[in-house]
Protein backbone atom coordinates (compact mmCIF):
# COMPACT_ATOMS: atom_id res chain seq x y z
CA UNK A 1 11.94 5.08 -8.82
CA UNK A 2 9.14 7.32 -8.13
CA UNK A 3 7.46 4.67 -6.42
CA UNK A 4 10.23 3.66 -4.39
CA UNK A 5 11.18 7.23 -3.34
CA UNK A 6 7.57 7.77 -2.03
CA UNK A 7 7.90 4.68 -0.05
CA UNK A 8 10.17 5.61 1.46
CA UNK A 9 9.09 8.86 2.27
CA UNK A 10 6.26 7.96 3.78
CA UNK A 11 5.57 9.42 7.00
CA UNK A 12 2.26 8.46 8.65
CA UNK A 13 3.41 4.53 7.95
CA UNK A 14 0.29 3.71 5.94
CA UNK A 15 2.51 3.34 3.23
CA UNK A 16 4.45 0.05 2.07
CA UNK A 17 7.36 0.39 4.48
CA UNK A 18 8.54 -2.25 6.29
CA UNK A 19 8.04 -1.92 10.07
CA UNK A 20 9.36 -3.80 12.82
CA UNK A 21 6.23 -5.41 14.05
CA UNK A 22 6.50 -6.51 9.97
CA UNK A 23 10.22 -8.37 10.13
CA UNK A 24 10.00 -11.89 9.58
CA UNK A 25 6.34 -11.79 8.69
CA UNK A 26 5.41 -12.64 4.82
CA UNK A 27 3.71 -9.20 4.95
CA UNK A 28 7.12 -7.82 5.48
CA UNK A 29 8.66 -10.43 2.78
CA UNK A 30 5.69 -9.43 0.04
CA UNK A 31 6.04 -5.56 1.05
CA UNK A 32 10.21 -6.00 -0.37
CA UNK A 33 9.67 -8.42 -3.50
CA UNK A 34 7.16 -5.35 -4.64
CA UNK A 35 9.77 -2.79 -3.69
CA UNK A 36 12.63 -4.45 -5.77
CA UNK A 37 9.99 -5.48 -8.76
CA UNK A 38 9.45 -1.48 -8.79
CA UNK A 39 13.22 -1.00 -8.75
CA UNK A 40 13.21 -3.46 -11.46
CA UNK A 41 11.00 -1.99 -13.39
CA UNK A 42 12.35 1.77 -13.29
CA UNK A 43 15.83 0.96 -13.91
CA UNK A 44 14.40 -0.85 -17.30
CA UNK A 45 12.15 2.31 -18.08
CA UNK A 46 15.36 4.67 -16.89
CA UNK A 47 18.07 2.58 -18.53
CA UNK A 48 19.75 2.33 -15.25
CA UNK A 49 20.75 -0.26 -13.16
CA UNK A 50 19.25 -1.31 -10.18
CA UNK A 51 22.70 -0.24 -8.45
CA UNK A 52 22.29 2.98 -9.62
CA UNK A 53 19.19 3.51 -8.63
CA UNK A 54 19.95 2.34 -4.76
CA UNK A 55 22.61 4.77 -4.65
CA UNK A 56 20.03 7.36 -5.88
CA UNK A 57 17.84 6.45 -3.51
CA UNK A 58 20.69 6.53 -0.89
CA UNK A 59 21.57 10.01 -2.32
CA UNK A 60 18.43 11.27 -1.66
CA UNK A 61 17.46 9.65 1.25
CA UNK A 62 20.84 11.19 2.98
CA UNK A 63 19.93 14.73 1.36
């Protein structure tokens, strides 16, 4: 979740975001398969779902 959050968060754009000069580009494809595999991942190492962790992402995105 960590992970994801700092995504996110990341402001200069050097980060894994997905851009628009990404959409409908495999980089953009690869970029989101590693963002829900680390969603994946920390809901199995949290115990949470992957739906709860999206709406603590929302959450916290919003906040």
């Amino acid at each position: 979740m960590i992970r994801l959050l700092e995504r996110m968060r990341a402001a200069d754009g050097s980060g894994e975001r997905i851009s628009d000069r990404m959409l409908g580009t495999g980089e953009a494809m690869c970029t989101c398969a590693a963002l829900v595999a680390d969603m994946i991942i920390d809901a199995g190492q949290e115990g949470a779902s992957v739906a709860a962790l999206l709406e603590k992402a929302k959450r916290e995105g919003a906040g």
